[in-house]
N, C-alpha and C. Protein backbone atom coordinates (compact mmCIF):
# COMPACT_ATOMS: atom_id res chain seq x y z
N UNK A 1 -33.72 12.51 16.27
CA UNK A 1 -32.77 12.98 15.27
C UNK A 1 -31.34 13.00 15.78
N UNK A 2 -30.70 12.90 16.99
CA UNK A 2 -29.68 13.20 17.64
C UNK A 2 -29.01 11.90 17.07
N UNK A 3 -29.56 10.55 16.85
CA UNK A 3 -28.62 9.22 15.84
C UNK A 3 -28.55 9.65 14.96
N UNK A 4 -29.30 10.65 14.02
CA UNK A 4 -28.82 10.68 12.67
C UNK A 4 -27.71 11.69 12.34
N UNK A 5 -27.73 12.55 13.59
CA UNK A 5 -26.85 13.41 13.70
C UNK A 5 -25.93 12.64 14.07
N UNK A 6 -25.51 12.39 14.92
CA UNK A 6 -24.49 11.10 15.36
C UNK A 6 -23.87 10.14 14.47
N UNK A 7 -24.74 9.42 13.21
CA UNK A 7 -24.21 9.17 12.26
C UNK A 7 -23.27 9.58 11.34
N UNK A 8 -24.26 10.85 11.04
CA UNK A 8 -23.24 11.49 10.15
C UNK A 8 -21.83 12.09 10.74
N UNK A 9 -21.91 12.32 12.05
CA UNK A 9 -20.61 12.98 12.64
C UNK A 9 -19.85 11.86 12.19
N UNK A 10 -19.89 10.49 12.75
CA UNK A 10 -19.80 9.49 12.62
C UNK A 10 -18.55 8.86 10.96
N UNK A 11 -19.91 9.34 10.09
CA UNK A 11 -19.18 9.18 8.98
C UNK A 11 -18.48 10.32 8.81
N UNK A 12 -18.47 11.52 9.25
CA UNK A 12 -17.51 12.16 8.60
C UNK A 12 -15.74 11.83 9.19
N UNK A 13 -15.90 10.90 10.74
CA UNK A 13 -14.62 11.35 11.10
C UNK A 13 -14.33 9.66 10.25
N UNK A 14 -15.28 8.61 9.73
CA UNK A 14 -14.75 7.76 9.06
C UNK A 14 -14.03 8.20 7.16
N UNK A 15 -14.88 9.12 7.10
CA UNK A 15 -14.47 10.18 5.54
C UNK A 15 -12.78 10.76 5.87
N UNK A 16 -12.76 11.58 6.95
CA UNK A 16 -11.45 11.98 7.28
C UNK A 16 -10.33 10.55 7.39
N UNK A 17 -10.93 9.54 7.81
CA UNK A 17 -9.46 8.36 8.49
C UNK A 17 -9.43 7.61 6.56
N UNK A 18 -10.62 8.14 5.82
CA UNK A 18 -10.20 7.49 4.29
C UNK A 18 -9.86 8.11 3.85
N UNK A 19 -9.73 9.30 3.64
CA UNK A 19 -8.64 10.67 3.26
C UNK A 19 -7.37 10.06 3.57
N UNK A 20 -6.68 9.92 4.78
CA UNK A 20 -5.89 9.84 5.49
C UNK A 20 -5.15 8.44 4.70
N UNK A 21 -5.71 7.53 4.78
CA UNK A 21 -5.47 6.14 4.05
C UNK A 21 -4.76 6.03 3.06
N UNK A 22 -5.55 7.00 2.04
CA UNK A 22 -5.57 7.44 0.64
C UNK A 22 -3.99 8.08 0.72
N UNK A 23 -4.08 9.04 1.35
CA UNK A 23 -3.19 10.30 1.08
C UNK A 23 -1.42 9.31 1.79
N UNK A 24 -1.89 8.22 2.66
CA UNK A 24 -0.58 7.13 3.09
C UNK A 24 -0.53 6.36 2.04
N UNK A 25 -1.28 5.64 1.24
CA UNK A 25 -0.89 5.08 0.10
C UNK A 25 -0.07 5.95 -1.01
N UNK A 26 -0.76 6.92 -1.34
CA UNK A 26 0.13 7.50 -2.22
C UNK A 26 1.33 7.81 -1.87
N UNK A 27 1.73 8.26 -0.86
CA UNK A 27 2.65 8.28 0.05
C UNK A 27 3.90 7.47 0.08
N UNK A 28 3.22 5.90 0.10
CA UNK A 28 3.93 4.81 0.13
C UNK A 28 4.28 4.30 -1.41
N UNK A 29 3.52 4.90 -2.50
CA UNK A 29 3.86 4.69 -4.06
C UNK A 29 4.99 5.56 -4.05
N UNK A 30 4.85 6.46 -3.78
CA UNK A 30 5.42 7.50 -4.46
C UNK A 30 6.64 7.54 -3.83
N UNK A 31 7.20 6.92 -2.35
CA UNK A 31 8.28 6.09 -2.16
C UNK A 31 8.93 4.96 -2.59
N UNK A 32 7.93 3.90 -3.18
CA UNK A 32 8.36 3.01 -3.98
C UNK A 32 9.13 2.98 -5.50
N UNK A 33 8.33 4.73 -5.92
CA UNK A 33 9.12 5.17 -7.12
C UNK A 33 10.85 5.34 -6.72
N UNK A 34 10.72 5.89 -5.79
CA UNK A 34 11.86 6.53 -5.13
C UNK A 34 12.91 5.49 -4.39
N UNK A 35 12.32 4.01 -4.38
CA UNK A 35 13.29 2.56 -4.48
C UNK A 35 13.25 2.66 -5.97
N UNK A 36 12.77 2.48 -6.37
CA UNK A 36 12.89 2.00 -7.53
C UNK A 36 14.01 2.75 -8.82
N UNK A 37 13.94 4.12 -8.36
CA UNK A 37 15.05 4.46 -9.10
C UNK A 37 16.26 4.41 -8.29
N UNK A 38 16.58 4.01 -7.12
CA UNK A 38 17.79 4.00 -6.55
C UNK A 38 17.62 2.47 -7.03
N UNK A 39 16.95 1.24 -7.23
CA UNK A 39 17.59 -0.09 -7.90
C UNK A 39 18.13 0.06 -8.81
N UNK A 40 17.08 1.44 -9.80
CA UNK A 40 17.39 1.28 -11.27
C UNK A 40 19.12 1.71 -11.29
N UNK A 41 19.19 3.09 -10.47
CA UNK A 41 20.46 3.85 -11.01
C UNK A 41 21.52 2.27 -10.45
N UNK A 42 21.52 1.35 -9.22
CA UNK A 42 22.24 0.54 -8.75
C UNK A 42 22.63 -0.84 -9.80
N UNK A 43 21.90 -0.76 -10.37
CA UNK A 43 21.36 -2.34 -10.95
C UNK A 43 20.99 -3.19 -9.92
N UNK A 44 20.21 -2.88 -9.26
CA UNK A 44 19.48 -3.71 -8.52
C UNK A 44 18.77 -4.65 -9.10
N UNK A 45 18.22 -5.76 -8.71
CA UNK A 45 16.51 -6.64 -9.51
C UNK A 45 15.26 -6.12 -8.25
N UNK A 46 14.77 -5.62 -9.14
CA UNK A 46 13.08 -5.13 -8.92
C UNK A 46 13.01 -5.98 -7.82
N UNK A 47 12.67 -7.35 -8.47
CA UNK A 47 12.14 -8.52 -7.24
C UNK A 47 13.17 -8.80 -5.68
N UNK A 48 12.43 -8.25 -4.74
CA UNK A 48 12.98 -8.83 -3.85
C UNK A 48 12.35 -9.54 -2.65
N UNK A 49 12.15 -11.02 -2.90
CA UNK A 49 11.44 -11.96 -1.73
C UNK A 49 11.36 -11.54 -0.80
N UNK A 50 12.81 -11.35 -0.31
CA UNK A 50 12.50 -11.31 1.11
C UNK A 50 12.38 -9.89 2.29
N UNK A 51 11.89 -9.09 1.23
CA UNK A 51 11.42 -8.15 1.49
C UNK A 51 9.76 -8.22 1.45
N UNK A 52 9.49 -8.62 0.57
CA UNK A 52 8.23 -8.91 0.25
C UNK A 52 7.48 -9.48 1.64
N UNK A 53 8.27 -10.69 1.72
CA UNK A 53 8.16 -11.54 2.84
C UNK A 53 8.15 -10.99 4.12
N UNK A 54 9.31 -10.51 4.38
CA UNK A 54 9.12 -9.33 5.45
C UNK A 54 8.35 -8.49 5.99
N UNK A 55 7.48 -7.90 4.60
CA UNK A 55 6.36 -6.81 4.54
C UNK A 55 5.00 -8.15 5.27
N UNK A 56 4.60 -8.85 4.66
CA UNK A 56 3.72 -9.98 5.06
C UNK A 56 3.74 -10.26 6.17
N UNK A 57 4.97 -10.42 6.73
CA UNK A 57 5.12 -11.26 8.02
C UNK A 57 4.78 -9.61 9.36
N UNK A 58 5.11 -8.85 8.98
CA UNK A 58 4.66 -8.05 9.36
C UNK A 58 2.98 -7.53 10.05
N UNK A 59 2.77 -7.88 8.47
CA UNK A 59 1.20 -7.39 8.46
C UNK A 59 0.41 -8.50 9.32
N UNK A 60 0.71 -9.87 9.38
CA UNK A 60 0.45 -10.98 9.96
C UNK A 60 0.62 -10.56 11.37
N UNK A 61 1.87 -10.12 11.73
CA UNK A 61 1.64 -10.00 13.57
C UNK A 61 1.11 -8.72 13.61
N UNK A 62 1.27 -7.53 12.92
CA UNK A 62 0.10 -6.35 13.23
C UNK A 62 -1.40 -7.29 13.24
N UNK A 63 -1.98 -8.06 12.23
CA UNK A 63 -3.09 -8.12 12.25
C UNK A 63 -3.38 -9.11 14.08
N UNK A 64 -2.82 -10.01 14.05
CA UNK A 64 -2.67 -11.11 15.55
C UNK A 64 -3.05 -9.84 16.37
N UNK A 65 -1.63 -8.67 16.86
CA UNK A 65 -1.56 -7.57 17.57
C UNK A 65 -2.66 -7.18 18.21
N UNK A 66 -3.66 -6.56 17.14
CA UNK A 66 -4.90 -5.66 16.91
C UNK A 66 -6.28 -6.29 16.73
N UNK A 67 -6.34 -7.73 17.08
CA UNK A 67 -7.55 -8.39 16.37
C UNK A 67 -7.79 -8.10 15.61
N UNK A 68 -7.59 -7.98 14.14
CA UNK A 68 -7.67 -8.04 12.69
C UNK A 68 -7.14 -9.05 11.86
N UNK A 69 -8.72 -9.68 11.15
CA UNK A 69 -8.47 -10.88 10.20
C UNK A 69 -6.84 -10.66 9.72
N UNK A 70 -6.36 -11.79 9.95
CA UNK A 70 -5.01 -12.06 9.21
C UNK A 70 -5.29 -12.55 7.71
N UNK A 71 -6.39 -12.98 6.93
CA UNK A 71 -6.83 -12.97 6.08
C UNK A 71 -6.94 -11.36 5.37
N UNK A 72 -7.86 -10.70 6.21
CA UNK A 72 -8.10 -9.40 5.40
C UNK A 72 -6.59 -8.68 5.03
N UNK A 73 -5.57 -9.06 6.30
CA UNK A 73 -4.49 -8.11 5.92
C UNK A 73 -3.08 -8.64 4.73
N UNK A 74 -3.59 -9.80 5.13
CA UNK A 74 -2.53 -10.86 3.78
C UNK A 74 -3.29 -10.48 2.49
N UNK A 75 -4.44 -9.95 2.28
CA UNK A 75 -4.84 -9.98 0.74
C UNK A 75 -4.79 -8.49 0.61
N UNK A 76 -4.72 -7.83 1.55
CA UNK A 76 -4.66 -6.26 1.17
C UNK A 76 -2.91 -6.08 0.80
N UNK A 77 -2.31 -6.98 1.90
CA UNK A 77 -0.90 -6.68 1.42
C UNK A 77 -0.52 -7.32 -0.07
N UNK A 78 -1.06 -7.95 -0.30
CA UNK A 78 -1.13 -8.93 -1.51
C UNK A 78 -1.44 -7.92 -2.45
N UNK A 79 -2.59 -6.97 -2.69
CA UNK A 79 -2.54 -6.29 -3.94
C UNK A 79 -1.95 -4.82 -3.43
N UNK A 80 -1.01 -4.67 -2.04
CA UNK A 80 -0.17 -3.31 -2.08
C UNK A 80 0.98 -3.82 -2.83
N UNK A 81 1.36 -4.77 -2.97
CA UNK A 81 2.71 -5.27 -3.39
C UNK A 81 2.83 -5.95 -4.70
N UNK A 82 1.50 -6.25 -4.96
CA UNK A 82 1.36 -6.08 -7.06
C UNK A 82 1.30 -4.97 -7.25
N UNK A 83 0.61 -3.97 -6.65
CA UNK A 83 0.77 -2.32 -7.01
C UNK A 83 2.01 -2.27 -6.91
N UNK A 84 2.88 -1.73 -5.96
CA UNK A 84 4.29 -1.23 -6.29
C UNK A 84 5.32 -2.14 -7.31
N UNK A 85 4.92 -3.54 -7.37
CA UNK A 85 5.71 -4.22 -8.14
C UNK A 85 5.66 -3.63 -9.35
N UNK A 86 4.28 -3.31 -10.26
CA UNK A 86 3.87 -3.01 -11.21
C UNK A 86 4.79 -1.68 -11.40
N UNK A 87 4.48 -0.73 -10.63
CA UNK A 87 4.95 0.51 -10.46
C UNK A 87 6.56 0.55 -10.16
N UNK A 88 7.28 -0.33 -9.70
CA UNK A 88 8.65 -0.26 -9.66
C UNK A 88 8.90 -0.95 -11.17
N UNK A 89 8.13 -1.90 -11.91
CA UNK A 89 8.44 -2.21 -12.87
C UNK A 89 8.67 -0.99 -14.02
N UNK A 90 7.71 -0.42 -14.12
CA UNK A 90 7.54 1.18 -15.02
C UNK A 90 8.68 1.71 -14.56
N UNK A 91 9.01 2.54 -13.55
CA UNK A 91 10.03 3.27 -13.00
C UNK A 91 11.39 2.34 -13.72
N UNK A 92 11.89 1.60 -13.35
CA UNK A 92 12.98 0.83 -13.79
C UNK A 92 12.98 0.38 -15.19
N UNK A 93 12.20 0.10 -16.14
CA UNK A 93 11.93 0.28 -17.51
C UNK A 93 11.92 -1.39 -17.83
N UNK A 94 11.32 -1.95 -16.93
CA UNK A 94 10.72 -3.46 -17.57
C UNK A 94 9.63 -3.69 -17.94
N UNK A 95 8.79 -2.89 -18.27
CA UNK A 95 7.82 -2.85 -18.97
C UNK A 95 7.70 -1.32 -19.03
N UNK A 96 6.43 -1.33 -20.33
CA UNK A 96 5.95 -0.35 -21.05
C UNK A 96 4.76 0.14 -20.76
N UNK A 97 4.37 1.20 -20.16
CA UNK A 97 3.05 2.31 -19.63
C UNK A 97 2.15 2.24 -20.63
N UNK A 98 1.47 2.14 -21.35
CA UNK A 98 0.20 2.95 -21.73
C UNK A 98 -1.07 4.10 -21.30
N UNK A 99 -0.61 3.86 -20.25
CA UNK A 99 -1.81 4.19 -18.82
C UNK A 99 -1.31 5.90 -18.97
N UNK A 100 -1.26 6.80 -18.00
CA UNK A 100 -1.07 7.86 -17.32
C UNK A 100 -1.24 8.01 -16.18
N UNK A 101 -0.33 8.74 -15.42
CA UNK A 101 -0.07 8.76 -13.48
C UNK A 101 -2.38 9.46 -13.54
């Protein structure tokens, strides 16, 4: 019984590092709101490449860095950055919500 105990310790400190994940994403939205109304009040444009790009190229040498698929981290960055796009879009008023936070 001491593996199954071990497991579960196991998963719980993997439960705590997805808490943690969770609670940095929102984190990182809820900063993106917070670009997004400093574009809006600026007239900024929402879209910016080479930021985008930046963020990618990033995640690309973290993933090299750490032995982590550069695949897994280009497609995770890929739908963090349709999320905030979406979400800087709302904030700045280029499109229309239906949804609720």
């Amino acid at each position: 019984m001491v593996t199954d105990n071990g497991l579960k310790a196991l998963r719980m400190e993997l439960d705590k590092i997805d808490e943690q994940l969770l609670d940095n994403m929102k984190a990182r939205l809820d900063c993106c709101v917070q670009i997004a109304l400093h574009k809006r009040e600026h007239n900024i444009p929402m879209m910016q490449p080479s930021r985008i790009n930046f963020v990618q190229e990033r995640a690309a040498r973290y993933a090299e860095a750490h032995r982590i698929s550069p695949d897994f981290l280009r497609q995770l960055y890929t739908l963090i950055i349709s999320e905030t796009c979406r979400v800087e879009d709302v904030v700045i008023g280029n499109t229309i919500t239906g949804g609720h936070n």
